[in-house]
C-alpha atoms as a PDB file:
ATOM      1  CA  UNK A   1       0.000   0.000   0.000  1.00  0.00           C
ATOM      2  CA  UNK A   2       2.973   2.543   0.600  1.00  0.00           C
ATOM      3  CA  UNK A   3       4.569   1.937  -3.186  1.00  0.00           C
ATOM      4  CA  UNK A   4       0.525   3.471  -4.407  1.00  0.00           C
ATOM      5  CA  UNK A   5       1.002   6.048  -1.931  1.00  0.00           C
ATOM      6  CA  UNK A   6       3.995   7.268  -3.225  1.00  0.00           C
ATOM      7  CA  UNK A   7       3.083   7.027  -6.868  1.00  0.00           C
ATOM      8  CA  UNK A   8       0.254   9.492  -6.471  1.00  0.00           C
ATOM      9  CA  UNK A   9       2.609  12.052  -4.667  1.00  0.00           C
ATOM     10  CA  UNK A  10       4.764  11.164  -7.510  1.00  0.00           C
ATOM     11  CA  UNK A  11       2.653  12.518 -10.294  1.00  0.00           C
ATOM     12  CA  UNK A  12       0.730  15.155  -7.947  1.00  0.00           C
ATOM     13  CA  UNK A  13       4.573  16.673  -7.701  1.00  0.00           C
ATOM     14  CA  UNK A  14       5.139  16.377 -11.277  1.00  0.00           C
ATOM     15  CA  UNK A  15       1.563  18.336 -12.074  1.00  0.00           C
ATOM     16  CA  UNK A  16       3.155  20.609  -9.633  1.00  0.00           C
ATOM     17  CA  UNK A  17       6.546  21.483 -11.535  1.00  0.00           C
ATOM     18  CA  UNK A  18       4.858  20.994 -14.899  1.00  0.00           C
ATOM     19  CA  UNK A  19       2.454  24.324 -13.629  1.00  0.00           C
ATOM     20  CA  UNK A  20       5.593  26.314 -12.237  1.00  0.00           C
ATOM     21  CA  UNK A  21       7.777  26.058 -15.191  1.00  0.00           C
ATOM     22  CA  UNK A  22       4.434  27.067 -17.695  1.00  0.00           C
ATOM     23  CA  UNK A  23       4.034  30.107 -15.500  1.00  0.00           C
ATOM     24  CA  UNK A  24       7.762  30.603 -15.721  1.00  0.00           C
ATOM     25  CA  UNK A  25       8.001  30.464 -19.090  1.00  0.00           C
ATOM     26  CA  UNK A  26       4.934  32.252 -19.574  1.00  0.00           C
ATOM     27  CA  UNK A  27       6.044  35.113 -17.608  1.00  0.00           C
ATOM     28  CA  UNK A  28       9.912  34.875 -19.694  1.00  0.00           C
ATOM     29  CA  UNK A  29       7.932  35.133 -23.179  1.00  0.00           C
ATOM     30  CA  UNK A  30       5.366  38.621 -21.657  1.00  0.00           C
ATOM     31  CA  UNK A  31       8.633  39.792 -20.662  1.00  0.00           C
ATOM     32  CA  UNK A  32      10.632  39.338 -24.075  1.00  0.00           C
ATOM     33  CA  UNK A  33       7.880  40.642 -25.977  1.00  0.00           C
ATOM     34  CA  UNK A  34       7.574  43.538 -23.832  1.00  0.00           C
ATOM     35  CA  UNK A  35      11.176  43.954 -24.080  1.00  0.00           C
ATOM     36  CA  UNK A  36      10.831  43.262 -28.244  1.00  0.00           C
ATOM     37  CA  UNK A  37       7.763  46.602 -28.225  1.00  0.00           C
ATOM     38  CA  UNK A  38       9.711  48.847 -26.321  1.00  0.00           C
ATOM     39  CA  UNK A  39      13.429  48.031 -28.034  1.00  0.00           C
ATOM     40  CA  UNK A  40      10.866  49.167 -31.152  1.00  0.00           C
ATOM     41  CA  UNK A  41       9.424  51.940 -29.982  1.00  0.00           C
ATOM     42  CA  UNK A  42      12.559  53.277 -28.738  1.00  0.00           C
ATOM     43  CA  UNK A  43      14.565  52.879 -32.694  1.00  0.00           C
ATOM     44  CA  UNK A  44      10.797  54.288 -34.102  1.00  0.00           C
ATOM     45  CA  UNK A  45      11.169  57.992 -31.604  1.00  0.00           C
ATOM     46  CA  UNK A  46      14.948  58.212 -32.132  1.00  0.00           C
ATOM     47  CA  UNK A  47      14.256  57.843 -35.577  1.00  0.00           C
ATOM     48  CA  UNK A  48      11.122  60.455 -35.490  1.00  0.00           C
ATOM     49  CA  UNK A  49      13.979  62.793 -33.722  1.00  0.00           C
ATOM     50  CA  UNK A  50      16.738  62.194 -36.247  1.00  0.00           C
ATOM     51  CA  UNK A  51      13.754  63.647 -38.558  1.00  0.00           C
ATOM     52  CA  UNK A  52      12.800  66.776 -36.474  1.00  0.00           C
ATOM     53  CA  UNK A  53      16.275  67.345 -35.937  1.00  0.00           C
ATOM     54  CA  UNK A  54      17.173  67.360 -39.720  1.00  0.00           C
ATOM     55  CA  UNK A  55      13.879  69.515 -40.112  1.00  0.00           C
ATOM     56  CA  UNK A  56      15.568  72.297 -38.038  1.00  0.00           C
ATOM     57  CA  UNK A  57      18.968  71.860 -39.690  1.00  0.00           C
ATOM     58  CA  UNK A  58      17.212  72.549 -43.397  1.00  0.00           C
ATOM     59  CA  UNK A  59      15.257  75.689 -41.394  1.00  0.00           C
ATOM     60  CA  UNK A  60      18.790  76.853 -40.366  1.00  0.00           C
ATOM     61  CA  UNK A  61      20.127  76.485 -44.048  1.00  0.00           C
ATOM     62  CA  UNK A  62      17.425  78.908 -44.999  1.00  0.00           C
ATOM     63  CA  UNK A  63      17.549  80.902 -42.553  1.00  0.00           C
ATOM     64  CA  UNK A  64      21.680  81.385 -43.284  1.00  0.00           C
ATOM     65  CA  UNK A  65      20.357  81.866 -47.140  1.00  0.00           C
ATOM     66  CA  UNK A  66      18.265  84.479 -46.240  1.00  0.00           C
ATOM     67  CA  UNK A  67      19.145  87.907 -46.396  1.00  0.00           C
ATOM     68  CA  UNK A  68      17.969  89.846 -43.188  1.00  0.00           C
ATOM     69  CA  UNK A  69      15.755  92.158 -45.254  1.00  0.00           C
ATOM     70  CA  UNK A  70      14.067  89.186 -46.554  1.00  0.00           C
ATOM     71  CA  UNK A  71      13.652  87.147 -42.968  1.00  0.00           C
ATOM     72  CA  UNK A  72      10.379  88.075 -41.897  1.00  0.00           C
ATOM     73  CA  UNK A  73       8.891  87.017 -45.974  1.00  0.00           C
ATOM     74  CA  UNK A  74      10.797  84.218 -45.397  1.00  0.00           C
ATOM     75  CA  UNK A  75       9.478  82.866 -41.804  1.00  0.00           C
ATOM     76  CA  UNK A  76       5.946  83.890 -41.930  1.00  0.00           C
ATOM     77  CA  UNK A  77       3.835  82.030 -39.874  1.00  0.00           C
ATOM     78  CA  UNK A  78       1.015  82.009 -42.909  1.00  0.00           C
ATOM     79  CA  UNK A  79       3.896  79.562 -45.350  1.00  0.00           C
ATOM     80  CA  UNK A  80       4.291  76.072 -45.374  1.00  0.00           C
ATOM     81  CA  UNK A  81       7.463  74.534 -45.575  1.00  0.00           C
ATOM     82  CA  UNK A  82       8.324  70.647 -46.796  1.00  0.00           C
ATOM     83  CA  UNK A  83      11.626  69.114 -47.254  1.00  0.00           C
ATOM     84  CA  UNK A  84      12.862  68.048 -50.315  1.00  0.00           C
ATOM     85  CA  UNK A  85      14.304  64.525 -51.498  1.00  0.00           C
ATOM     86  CA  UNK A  86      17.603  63.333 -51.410  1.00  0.00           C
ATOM     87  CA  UNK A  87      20.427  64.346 -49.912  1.00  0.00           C
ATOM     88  CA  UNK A  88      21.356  66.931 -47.986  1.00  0.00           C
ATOM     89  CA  UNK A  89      17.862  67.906 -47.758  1.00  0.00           C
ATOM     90  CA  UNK A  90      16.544  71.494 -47.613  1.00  0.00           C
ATOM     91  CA  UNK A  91      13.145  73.438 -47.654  1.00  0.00           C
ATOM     92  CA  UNK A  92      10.739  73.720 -50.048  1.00  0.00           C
ATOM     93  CA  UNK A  93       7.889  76.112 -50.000  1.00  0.00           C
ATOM     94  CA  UNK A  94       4.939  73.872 -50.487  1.00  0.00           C
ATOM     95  CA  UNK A  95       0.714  75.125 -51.268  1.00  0.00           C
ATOM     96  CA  UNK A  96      -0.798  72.442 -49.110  1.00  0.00           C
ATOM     97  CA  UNK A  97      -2.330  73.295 -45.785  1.00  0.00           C
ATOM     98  CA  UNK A  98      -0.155  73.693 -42.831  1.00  0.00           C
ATOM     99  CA  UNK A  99      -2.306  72.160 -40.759  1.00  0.00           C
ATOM    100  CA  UNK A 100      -1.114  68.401 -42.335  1.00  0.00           C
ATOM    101  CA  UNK A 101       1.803  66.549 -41.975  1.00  0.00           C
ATOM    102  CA  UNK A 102       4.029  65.491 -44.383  1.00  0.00           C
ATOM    103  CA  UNK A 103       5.182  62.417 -45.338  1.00  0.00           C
ATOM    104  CA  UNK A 104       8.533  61.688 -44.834  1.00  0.00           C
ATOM    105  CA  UNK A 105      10.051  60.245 -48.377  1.00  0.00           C
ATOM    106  CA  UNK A 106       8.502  56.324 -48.403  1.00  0.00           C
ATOM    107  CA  UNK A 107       8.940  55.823 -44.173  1.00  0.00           C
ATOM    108  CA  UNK A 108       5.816  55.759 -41.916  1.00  0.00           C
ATOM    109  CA  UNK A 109       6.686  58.735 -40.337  1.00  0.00           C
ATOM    110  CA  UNK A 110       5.047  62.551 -40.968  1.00  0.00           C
ATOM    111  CA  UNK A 111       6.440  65.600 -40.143  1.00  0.00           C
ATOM    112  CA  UNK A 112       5.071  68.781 -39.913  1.00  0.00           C
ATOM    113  CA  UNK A 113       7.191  72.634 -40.131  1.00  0.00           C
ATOM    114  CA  UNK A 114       5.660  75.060 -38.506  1.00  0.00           C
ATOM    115  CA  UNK A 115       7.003  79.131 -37.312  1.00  0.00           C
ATOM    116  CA  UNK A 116       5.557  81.947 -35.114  1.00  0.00           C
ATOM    117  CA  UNK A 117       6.420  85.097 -33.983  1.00  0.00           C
ATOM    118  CA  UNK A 118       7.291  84.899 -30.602  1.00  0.00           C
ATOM    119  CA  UNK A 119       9.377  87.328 -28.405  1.00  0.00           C
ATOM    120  CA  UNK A 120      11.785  85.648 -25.688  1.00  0.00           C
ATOM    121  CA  UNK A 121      13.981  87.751 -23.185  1.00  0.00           C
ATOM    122  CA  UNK A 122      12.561  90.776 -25.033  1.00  0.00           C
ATOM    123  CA  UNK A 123      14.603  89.637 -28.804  1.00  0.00           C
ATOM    124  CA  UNK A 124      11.831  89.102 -31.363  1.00  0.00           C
ATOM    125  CA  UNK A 125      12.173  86.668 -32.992  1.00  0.00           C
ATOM    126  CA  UNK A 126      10.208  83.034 -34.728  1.00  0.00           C
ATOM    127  CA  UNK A 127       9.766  79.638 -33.631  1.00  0.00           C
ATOM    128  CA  UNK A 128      10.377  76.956 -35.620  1.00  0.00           C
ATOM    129  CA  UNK A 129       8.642  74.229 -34.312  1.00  0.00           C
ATOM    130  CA  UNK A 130       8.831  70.673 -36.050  1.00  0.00           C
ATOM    131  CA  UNK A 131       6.255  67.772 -35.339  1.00  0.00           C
ATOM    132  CA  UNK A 132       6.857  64.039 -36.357  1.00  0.00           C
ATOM    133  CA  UNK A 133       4.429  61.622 -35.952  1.00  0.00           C
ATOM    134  CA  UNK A 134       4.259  57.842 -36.283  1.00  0.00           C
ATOM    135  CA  UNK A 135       2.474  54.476 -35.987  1.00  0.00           C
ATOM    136  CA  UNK A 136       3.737  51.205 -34.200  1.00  0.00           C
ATOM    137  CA  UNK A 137       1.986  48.535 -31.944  1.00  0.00           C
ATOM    138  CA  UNK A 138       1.768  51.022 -28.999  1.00  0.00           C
ATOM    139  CA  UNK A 139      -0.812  53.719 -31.422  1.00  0.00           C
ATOM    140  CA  UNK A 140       0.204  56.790 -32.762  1.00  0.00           C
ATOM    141  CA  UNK A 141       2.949  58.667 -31.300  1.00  0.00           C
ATOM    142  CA  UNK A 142       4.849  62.525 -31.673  1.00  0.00           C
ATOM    143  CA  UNK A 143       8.074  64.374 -31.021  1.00  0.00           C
ATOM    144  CA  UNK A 144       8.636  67.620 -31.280  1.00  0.00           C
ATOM    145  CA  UNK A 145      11.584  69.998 -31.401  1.00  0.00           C
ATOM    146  CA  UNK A 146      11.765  73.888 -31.591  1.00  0.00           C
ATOM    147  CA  UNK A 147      14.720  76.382 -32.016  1.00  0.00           C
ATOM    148  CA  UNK A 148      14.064  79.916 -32.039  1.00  0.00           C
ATOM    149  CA  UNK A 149      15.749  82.213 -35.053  1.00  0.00           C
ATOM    150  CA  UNK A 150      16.356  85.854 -35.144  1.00  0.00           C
ATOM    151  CA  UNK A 151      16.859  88.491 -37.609  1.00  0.00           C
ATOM    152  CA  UNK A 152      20.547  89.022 -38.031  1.00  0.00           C
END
């Protein structure tokens, strides 16, 4: 009678392990997907940032193309501006509507160029303010970067 008492602890052990090690690897699998979204997400907004970034650095080349008399014509908050293709990319004045973002050559992500006049520390000036959007798993996500410009 003791050998059938010790089979049934036996295989009420093994159901025992069998259950830890599923929630064990269960829980290692969550965690490398979770690692696997956020690994994405993080190359998708440093990618969205290299955009903005290279946004501003086309705004800059215009603005160092521009001749001061010309700088508020230039920057006015009523224009649109949209990069162009290829490389090194600067700004093109575009007759869509501000208000949308542009798509950014053939990648998922949209940016969108957009100046006002603002005054900081009493120096007039414009903002340049660039918006980049884009899609993964986690929904729709933005960055944003602004540099202020004055007249030289």
């Amino acid at each position: 009678m003791s050998g059938k008492h010790r089979a049934g602890q036996t295989l009420v052990e093994t159901s025992i392990a069998i259950g830890v090690i599923t929630i064990v690897v269960a829980a290692l699998i969550a965690m490398g997907i979770s690692a696997m979204r956020s690994s994405s997400f993080s190359k998708n907004r440093i990618i969205a940032e290299k955009v903005a970034n290279e946004a501003l650095e086309a705004m800059r080349g215009l603005k160092n193309a521009t001749a001061p008399a010309d700088f508020n014509s230039v920057f006015n908050p009523s224009s649109c501006y949209q990069l162009s293709s290829g490389t090194p990319r600067y700004i093109l004045p575009i007759t869509v509507s501000c208000a949308s973002y542009q798509n950014y050559t053939t990648t998922p992500y949209q940016y969108k160029i957009s100046v006002a006049d603002t005054t900081q520390n009493g120096v007039t000036g414009k903002t340049i303010s660039v918006g980049v959007t884009f899609l993964d798993s986690g929904g729709m996500h933005e960055t944003s970067m602004q540099t202020f410009f004055t007249n030289w």
